[in-house]
Protein backbone atom coordinates (compact mmCIF):
# COMPACT_ATOMS: atom_id res chain seq x y z
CA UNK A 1 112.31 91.33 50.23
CA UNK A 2 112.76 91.61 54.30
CA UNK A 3 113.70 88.78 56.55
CA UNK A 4 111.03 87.35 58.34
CA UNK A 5 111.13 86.43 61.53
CA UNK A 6 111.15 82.58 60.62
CA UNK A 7 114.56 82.81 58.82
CA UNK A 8 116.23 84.07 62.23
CA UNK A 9 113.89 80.76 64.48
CA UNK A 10 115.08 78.20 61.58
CA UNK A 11 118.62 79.21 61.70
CA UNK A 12 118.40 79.41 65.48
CA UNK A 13 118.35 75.45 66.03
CA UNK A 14 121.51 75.22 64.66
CA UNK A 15 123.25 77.68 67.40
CA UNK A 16 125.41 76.45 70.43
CA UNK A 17 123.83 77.26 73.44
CA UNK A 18 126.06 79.59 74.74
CA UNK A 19 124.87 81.96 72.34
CA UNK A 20 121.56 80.75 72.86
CA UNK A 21 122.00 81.80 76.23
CA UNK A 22 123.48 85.68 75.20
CA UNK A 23 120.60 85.77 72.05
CA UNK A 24 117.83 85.11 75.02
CA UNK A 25 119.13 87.69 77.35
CA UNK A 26 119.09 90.24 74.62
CA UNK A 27 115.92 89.78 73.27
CA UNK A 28 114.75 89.84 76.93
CA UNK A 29 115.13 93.81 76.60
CA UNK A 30 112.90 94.30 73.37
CA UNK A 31 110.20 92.23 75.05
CA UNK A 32 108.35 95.73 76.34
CA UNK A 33 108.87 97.01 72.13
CA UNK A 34 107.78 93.57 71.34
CA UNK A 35 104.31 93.79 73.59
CA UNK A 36 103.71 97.28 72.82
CA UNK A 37 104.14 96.06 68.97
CA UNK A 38 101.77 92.96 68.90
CA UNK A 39 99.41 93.67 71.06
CA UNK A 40 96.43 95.83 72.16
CA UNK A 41 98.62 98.06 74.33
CA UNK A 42 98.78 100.88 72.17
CA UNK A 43 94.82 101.28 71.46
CA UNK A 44 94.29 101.51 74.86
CA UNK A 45 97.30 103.65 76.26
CA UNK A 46 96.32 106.05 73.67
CA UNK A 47 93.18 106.72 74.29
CA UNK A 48 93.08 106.60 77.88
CA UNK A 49 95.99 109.32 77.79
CA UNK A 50 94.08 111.87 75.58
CA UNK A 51 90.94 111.27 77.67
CA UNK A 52 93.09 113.57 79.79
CA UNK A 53 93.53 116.15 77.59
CA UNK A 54 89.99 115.84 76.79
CA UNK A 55 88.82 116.57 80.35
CA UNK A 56 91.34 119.76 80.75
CA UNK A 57 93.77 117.77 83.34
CA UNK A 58 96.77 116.45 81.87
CA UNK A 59 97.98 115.21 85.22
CA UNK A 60 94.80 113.27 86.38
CA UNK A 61 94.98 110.23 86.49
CA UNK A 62 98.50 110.16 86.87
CA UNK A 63 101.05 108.41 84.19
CA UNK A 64 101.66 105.17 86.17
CA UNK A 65 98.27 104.96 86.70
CA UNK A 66 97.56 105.30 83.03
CA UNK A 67 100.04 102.43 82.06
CA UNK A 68 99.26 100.28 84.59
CA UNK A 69 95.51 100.25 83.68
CA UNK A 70 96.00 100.16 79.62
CA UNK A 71 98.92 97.11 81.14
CA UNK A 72 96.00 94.85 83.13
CA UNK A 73 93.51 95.81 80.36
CA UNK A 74 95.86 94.02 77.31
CA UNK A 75 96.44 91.04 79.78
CA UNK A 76 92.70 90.99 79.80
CA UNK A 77 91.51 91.12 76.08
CA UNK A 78 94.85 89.74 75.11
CA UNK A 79 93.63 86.42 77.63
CA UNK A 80 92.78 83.79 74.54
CA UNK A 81 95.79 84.57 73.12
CA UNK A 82 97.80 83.99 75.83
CA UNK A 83 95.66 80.78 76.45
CA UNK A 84 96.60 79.80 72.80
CA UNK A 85 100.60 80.21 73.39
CA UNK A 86 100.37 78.17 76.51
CA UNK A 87 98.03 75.73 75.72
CA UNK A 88 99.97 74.79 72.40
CA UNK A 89 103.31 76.44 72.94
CA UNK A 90 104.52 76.67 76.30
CA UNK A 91 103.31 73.59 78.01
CA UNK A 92 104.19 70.82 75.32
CA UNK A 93 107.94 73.10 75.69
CA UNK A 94 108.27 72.64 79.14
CA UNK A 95 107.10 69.11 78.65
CA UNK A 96 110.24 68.54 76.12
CA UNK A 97 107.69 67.66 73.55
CA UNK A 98 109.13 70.57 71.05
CA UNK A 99 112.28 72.21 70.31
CA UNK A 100 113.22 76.13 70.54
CA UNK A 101 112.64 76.33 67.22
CA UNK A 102 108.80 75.02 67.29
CA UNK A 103 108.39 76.76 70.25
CA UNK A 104 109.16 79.59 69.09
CA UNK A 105 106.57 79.07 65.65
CA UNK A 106 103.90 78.18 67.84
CA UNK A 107 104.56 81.01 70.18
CA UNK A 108 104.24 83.70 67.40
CA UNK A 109 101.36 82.09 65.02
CA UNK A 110 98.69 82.90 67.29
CA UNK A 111 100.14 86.68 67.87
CA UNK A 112 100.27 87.21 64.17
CA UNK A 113 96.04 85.73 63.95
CA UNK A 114 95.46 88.33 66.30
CA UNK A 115 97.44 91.32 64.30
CA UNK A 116 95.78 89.78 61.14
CA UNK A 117 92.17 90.15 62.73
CA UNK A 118 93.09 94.10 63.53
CA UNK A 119 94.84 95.80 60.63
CA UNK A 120 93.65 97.36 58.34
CA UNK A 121 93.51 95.79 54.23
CA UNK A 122 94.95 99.30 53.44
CA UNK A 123 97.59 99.37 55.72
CA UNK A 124 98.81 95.95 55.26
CA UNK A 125 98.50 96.33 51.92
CA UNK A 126 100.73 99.71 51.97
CA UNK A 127 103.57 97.57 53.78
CA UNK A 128 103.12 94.89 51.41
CA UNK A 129 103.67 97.32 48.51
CA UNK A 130 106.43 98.76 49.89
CA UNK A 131 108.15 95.37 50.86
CA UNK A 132 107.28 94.83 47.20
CA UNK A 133 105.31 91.23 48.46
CA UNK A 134 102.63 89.84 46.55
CA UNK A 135 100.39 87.21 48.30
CA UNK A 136 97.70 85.27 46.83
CA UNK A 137 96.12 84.59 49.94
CA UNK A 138 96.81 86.52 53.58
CA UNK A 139 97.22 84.26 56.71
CA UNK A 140 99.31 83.87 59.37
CA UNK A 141 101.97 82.01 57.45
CA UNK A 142 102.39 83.87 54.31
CA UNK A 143 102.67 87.41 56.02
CA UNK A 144 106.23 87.99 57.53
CA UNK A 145 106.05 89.35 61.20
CA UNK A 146 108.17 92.63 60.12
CA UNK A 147 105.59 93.37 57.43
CA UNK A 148 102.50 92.78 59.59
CA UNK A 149 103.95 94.93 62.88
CA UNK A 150 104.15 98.35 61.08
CA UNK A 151 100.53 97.61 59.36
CA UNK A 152 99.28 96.80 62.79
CA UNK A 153 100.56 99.68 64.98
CA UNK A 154 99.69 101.95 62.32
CA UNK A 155 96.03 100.46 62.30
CA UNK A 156 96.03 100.59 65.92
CA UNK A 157 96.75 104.23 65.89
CA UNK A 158 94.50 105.24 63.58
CA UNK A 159 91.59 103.14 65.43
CA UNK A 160 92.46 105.01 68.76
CA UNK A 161 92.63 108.38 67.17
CA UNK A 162 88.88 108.00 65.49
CA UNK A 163 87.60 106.41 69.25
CA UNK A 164 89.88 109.87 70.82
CA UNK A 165 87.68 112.05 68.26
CA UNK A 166 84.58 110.92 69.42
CA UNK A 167 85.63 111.71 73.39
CA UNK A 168 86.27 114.95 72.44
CA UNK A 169 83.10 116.11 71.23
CA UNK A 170 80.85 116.22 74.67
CA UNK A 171 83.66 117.83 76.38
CA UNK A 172 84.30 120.73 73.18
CA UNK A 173 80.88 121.20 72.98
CA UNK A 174 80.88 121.87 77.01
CA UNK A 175 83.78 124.02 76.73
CA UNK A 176 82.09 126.03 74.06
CA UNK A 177 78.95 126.45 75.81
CA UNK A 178 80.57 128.02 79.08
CA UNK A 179 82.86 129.74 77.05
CA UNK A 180 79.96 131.21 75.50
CA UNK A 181 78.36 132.31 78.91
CA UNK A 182 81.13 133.56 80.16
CA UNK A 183 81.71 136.22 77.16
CA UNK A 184 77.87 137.16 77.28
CA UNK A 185 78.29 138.05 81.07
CA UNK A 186 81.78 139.70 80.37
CA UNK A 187 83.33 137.48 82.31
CA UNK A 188 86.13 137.53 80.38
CA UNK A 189 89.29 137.04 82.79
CA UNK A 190 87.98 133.74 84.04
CA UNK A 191 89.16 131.00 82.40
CA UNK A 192 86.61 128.75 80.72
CA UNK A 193 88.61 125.58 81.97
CA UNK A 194 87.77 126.75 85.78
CA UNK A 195 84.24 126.76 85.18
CA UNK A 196 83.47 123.58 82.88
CA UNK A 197 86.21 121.28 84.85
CA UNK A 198 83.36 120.10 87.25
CA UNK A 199 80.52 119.24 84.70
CA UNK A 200 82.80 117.06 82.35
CA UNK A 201 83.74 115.29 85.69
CA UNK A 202 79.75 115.20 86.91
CA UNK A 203 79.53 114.23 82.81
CA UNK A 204 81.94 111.17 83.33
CA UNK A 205 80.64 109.90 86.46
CA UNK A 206 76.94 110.17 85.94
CA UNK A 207 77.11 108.42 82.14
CA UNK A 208 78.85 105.53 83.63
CA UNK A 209 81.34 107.00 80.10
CA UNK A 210 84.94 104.89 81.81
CA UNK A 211 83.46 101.99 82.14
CA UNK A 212 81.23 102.21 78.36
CA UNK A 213 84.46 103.63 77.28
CA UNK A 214 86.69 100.35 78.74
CA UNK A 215 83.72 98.01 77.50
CA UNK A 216 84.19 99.71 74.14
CA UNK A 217 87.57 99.68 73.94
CA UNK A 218 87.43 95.69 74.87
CA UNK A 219 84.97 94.54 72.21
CA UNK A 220 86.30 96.93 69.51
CA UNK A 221 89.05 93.45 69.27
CA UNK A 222 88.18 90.86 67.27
């Protein structure tokens, strides 16, 4: 059976703070893993990424631009969850109403509602069955943290891979129909891509399809 994440918080009370200090610093690196892992990050980088590929330029809109988007986006949807963790976590910590150790519980419990809400039954149940875990009921409390992050990604994956499939088809069918054209006029040495490049843009743009697309990807979380 794996350690969950509350065996290393319960034990963590009873550390001097000098290692408190050195544990902090070091988890302060996995904190990019950790927000890719819980949150809606991945979804959204994924999809906006193969939207490229969809439209035939890799390179447009550029990488940072891509992150920093899918970044302000998961601040966004990820908003009452953050409200949660300060309203009931952070404050009442900076207050000196809790310890590290609640702080820490309170921190993660909504994170793990969230996961809960958007994974799969199939994929947390795989995890589960290869943990070899049996739960009567699933919550919050009952599901350890390194089960639920694997069933979550993968569910997130999945999700963006099915929203990435449907994306591709106005832009293959495009492709296909000025490929087409182009081999009944025997204009064989121009490259399709040339040629139906401006009407997936004019496609984008006139359909309003980013911002449906955004508003999709948005209300797709529960």
């Amino acid at each position: 059976m794996p350690i969950d994440l509350s065996t290393i918080y319960n034990s963590f009370g009873k550390i001097d703070i000098n290692l408190k200090i050195v544990f902090f610093l070091t988890f302060l690196t996995f904190i990019p893993f950790f927000l890719i892992a819980t949150t809606c990050f991945t979804r959204i980088v994924i999809v906006l990424s193969l939207l490229r590929q969809a439209m035939g330029v890799p390179q447009v809109p550029p990488t940072p631009v891509i992150i920093s988007l899918s970044l302000f986006l998961t601040l966004f949807t990820m908003k009452p969850v953050i409200d949660d963790i300060e309203k009931n976590a952070l404050t009442p910590y900076l207050e000196k109403k809790i310890d590290d150790v609640e702080f820490i519980k309170r921190s993660i419990k909504p994170l793990k509602k969230f996961m809960l809400r958007n994974t799969r039954k199939d994929d947390l149940a795989l995890f589960l069955s290869i943990a070899n875990i049996k739960l009567k009921t699933v919550t919050p409390d009952t599901v350890p943290m390194l089960v639920l992050i694997p069933a979550y990604m993968i569910s997130e994956i999945r999700t963006a891979l099915e929203i990435v499939f449907l994306i591709y088809l106005p832009f293959f069918v495009i492709d296909v129909i000025v490929a087409t054209i182009l081999m009944a006029m025997g204009m064989m040495m121009i490259p399709p891509m040339m040629i139906s490049l401006p009407f997936k843009i004019l496609l984008l743009v006139l359909s309003n399809g980013l911002e449906y697309l955004i508003r999709a990807l948005i209300e797709t979380y529960k």
